[in-house]
C-alpha atoms as a PDB file:
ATOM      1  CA  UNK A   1      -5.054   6.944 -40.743  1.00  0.00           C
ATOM      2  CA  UNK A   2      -4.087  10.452 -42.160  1.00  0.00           C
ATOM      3  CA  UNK A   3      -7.448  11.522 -43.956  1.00  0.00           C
ATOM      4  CA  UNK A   4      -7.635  14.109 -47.146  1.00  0.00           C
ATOM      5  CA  UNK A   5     -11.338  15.481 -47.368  1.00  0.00           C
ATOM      6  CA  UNK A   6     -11.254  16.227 -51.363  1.00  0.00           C
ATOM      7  CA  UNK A   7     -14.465  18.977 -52.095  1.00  0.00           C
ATOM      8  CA  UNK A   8     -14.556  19.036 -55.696  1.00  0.00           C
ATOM      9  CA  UNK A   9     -16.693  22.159 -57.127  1.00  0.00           C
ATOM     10  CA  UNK A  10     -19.146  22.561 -54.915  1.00  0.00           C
ATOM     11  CA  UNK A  11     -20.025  26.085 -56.753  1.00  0.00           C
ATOM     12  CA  UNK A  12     -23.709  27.353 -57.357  1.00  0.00           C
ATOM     13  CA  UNK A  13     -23.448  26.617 -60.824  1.00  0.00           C
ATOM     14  CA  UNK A  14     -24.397  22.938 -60.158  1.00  0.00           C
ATOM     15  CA  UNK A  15     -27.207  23.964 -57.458  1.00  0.00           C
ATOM     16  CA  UNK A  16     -30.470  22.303 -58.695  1.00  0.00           C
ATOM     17  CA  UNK A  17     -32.199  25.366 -60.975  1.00  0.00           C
ATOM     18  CA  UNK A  18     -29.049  26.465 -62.653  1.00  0.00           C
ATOM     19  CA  UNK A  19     -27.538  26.173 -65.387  1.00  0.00           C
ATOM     20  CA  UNK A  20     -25.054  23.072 -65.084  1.00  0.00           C
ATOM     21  CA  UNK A  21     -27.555  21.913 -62.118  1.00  0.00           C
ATOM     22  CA  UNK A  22     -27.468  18.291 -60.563  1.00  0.00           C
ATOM     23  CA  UNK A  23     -30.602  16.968 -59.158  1.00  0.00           C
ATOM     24  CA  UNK A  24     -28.403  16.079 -55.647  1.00  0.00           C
ATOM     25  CA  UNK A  25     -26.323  18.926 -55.462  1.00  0.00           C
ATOM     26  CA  UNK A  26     -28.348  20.159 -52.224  1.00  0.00           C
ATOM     27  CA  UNK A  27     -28.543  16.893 -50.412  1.00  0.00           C
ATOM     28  CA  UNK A  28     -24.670  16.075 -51.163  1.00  0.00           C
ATOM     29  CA  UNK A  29     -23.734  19.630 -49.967  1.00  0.00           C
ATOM     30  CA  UNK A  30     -25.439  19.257 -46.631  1.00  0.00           C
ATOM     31  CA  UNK A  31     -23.871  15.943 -46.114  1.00  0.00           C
ATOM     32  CA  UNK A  32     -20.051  17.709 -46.793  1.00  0.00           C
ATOM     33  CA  UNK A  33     -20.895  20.084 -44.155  1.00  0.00           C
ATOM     34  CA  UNK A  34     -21.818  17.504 -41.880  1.00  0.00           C
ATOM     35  CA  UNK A  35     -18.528  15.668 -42.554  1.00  0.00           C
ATOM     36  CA  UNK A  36     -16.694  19.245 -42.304  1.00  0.00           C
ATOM     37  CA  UNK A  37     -18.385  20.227 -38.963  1.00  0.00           C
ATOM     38  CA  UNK A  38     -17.520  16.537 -37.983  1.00  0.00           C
ATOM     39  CA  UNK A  39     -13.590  17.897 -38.373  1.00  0.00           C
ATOM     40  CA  UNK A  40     -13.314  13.942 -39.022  1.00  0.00           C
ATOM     41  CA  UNK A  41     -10.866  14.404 -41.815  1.00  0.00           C
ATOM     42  CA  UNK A  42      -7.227  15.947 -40.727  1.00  0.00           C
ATOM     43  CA  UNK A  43      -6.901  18.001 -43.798  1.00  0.00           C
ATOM     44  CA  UNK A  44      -9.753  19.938 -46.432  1.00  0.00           C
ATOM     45  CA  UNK A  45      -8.793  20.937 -49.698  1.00  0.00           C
ATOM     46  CA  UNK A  46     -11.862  22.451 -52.279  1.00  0.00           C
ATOM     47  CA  UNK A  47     -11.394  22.917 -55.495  1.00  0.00           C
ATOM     48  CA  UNK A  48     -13.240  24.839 -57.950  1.00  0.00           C
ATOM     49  CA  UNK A  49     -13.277  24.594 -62.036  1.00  0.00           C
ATOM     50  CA  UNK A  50     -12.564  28.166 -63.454  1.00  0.00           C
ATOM     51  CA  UNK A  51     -12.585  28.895 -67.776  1.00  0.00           C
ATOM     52  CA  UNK A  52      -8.515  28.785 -68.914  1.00  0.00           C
ATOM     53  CA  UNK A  53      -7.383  32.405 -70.081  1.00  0.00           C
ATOM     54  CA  UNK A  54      -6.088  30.586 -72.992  1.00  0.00           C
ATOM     55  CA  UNK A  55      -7.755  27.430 -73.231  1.00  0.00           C
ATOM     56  CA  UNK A  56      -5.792  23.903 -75.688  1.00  0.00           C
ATOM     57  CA  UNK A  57      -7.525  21.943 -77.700  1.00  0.00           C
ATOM     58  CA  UNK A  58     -11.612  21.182 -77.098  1.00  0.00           C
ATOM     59  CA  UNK A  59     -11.233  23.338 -73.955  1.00  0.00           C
ATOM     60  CA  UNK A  60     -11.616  26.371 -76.392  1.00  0.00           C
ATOM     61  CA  UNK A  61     -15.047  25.364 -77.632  1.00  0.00           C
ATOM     62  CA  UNK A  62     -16.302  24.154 -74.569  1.00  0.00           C
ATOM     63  CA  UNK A  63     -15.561  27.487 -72.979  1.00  0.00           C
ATOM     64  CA  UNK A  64     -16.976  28.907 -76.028  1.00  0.00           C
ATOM     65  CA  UNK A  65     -20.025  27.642 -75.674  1.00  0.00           C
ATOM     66  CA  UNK A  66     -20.648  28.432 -72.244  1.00  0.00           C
ATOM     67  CA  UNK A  67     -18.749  32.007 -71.983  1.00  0.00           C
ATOM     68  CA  UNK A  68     -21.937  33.714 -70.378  1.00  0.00           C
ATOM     69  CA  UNK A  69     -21.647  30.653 -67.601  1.00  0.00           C
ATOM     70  CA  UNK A  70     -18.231  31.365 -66.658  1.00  0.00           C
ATOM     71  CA  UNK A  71     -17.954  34.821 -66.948  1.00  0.00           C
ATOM     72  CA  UNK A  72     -21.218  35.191 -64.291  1.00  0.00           C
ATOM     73  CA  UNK A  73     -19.088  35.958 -60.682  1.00  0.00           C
ATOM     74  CA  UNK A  74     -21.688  34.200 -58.687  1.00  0.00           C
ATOM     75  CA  UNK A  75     -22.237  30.950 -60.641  1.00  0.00           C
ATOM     76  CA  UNK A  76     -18.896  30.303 -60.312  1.00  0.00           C
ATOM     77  CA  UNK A  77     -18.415  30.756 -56.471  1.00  0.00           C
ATOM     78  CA  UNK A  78     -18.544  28.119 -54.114  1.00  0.00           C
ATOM     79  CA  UNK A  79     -22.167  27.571 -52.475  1.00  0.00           C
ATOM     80  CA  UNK A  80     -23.126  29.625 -49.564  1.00  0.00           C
ATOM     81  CA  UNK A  81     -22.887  26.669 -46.870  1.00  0.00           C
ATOM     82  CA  UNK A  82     -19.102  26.268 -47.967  1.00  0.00           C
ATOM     83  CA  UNK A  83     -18.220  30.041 -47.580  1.00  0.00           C
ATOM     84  CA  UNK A  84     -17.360  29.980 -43.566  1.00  0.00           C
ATOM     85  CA  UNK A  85     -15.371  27.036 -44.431  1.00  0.00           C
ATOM     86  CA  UNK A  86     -13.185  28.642 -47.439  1.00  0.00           C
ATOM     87  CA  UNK A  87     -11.874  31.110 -44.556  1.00  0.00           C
ATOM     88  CA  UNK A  88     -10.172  27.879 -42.960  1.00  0.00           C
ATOM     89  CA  UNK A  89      -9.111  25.872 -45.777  1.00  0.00           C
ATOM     90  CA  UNK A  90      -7.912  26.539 -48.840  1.00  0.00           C
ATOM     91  CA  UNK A  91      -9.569  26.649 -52.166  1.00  0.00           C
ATOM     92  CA  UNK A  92      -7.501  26.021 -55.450  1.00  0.00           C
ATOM     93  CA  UNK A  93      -8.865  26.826 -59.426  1.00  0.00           C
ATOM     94  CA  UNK A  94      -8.634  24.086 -61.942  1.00  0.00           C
ATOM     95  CA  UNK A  95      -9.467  24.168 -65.557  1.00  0.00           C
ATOM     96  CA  UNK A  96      -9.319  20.863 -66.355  1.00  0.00           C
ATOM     97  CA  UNK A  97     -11.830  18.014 -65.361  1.00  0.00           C
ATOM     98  CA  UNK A  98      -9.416  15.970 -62.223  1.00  0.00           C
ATOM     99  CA  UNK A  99      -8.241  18.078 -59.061  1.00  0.00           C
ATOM    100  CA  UNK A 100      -5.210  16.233 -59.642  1.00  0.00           C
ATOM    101  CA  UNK A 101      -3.959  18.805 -61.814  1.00  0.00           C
ATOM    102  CA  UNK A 102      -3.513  21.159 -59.127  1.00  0.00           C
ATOM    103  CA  UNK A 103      -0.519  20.800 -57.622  1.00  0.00           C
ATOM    104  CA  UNK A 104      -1.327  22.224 -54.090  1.00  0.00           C
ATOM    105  CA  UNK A 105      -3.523  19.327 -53.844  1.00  0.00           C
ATOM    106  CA  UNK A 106      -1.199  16.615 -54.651  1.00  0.00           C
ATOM    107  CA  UNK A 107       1.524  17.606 -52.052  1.00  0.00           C
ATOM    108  CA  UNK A 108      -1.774  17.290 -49.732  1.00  0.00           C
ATOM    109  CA  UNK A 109      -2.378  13.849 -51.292  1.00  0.00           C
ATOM    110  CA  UNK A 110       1.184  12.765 -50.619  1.00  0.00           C
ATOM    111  CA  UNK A 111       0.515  13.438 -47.096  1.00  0.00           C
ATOM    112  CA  UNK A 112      -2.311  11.094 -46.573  1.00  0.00           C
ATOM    113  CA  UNK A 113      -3.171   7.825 -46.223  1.00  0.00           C
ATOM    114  CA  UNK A 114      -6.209   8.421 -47.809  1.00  0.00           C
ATOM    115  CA  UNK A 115      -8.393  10.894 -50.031  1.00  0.00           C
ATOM    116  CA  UNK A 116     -12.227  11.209 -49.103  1.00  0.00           C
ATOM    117  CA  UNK A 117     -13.898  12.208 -52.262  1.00  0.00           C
ATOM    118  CA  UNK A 118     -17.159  14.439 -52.712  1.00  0.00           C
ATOM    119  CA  UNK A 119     -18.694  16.915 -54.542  1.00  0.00           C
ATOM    120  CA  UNK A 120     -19.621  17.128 -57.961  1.00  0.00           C
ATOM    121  CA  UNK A 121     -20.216  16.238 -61.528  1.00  0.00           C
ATOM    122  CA  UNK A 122     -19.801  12.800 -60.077  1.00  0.00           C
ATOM    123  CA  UNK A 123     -19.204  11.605 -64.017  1.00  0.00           C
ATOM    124  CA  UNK A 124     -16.601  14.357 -64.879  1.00  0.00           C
ATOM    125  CA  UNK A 125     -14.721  15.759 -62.115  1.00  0.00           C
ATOM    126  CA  UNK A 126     -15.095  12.980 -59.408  1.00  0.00           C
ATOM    127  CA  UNK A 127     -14.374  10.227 -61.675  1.00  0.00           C
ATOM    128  CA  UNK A 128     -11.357  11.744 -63.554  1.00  0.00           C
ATOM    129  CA  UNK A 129     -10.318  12.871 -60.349  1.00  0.00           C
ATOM    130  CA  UNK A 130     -10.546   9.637 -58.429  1.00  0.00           C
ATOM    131  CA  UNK A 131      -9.276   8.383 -61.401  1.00  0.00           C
ATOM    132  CA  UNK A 132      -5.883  10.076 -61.198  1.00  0.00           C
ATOM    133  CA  UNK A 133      -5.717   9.502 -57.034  1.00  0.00           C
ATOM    134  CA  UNK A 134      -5.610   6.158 -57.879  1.00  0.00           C
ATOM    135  CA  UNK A 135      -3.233   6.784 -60.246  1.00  0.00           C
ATOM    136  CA  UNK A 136      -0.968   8.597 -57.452  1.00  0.00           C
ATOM    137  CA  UNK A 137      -1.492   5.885 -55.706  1.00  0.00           C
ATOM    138  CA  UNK A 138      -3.636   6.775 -52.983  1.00  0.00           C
ATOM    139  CA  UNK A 139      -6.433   4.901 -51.448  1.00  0.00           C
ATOM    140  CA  UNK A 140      -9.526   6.925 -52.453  1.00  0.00           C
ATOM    141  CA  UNK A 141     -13.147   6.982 -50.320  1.00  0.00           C
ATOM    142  CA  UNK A 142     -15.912   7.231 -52.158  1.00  0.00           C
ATOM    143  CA  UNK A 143     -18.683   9.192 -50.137  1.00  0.00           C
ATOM    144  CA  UNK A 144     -21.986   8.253 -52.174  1.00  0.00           C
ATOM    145  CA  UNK A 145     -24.080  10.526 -50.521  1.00  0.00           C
ATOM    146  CA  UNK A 146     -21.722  13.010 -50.633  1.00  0.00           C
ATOM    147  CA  UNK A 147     -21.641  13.521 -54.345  1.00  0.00           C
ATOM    148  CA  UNK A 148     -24.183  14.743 -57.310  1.00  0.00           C
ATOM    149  CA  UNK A 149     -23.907  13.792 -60.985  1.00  0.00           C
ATOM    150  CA  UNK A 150     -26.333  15.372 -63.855  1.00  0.00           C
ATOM    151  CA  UNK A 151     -29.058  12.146 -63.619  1.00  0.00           C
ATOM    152  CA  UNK A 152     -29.174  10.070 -61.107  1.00  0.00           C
ATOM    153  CA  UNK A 153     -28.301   7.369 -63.350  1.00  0.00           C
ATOM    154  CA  UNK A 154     -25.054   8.658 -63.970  1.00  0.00           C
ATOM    155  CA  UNK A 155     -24.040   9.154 -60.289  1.00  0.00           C
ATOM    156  CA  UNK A 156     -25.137   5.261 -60.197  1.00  0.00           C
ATOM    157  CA  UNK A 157     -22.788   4.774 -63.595  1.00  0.00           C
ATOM    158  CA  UNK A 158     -20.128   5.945 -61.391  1.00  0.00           C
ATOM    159  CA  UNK A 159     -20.421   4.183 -58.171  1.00  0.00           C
ATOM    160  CA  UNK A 160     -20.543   1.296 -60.244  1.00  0.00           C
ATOM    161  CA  UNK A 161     -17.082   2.328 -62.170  1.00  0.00           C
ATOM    162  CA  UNK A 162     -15.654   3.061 -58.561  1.00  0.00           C
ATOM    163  CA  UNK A 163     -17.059  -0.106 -57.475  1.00  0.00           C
ATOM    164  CA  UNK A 164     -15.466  -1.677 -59.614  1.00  0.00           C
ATOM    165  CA  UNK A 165     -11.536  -0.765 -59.479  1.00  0.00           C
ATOM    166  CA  UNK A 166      -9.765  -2.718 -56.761  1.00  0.00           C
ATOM    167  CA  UNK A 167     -10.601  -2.698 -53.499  1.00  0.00           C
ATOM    168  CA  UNK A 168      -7.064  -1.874 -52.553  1.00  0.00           C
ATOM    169  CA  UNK A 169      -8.058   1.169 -54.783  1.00  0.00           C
ATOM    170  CA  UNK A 170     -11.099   2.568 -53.691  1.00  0.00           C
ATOM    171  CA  UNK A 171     -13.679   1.799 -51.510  1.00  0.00           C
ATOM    172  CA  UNK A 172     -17.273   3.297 -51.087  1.00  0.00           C
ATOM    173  CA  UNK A 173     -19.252   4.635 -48.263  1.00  0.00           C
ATOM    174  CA  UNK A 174     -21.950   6.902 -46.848  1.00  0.00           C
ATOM    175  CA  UNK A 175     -21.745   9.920 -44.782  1.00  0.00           C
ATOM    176  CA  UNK A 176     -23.151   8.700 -41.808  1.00  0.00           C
ATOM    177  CA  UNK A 177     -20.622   5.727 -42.114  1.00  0.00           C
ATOM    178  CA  UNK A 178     -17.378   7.683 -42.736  1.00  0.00           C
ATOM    179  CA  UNK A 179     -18.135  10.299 -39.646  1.00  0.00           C
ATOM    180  CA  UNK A 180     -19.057   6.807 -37.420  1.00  0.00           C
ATOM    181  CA  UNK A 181     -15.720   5.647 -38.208  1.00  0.00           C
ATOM    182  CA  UNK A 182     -13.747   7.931 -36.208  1.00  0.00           C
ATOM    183  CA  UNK A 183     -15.448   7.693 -33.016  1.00  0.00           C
ATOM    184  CA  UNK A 184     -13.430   5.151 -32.030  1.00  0.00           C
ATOM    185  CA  UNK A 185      -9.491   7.199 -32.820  1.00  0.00           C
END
């Protein structure tokens, strides 16, 4: 099984202490780079959210509101454990909530047999991005260790909404479990 290792915004922006923070951030970042020093998964994609130059719609007064956010360089870089790793794979912008409006990324999800998803806001980005895999019609992993939401309530909101499409659909995992997995190939 062809494996896509989705990393979805892993930027210091959502670092616990700043300003979009999420309480797991740290502990779902050092389980990514376990999976990505694993090299379990045949192909890594991250993606990082970026303001629109000319933002449509409620875009314009979300980006409004939080101009000094995404005009500040370093917020909006990807975390320092993920740097070594953006010199091997590639890193695409989005300005939307779902990674599946990057192109790039969907000729990579036509290529596999399935997407492993992690990162963060697990109730924005992950979900409207496993959301749309589904849609592609991709079978999507769910790496709950592996991804940080704003509460820890919500991040359990979504597992349980990712629970609950299909099992042809999705399915849901931990680190440990997913890297255990392909000892065996």
């Amino acid at each position: 099984m062809k494996d896509l290792l989705l990393v979805v915004d892993m930027q210091n922006v959502y670092k616990e202490g700043e300003p979009w923070g999420c309480p797991g951030a740290d502990k779902a970042a050092a389980n990514i780079v376990k999976i990505l020093e694993s090299k379990r998964a045949e192909e890594v994609i991250f993606t990082i959210f970026t303001a629109p130059k000319k933002p449509a719609g409620t875009w314009r007064e979300y980006n409004r509101e939080y101009a000094d956010i995404n005009a500040d360089v370093w917020l909006n870089a990807l975390m320092d454990e993920f740097l070594p790793f953006a010199d091997r794979y590639p890193v695409y912008e989005k300005s939307t909530y779902s990674s599946c409006m990057i192109p790039q990324v969907m000729e990579a999800v036509k290529r596999a047999d399935r997407v492993i998803v992690c990162g963060v806001v697990a109730e924005c980005c992950i979900l409207a991005t496993v959301e749309g895999l589904i849609d592609s019609g991709v079978k999507v992993l769910y790496l709950k260790d592996a991804v940080a939401g704003q509460t820890e309530q919500f991040e359990q909101i979504t597992e349980k909404i990712v629970e609950s499409f299909s099992t042809i659909h999705t399915e849901l995992s931990t680190t440990e479990e997913y890297i255990g997995s392909g000892k065996d190939k």
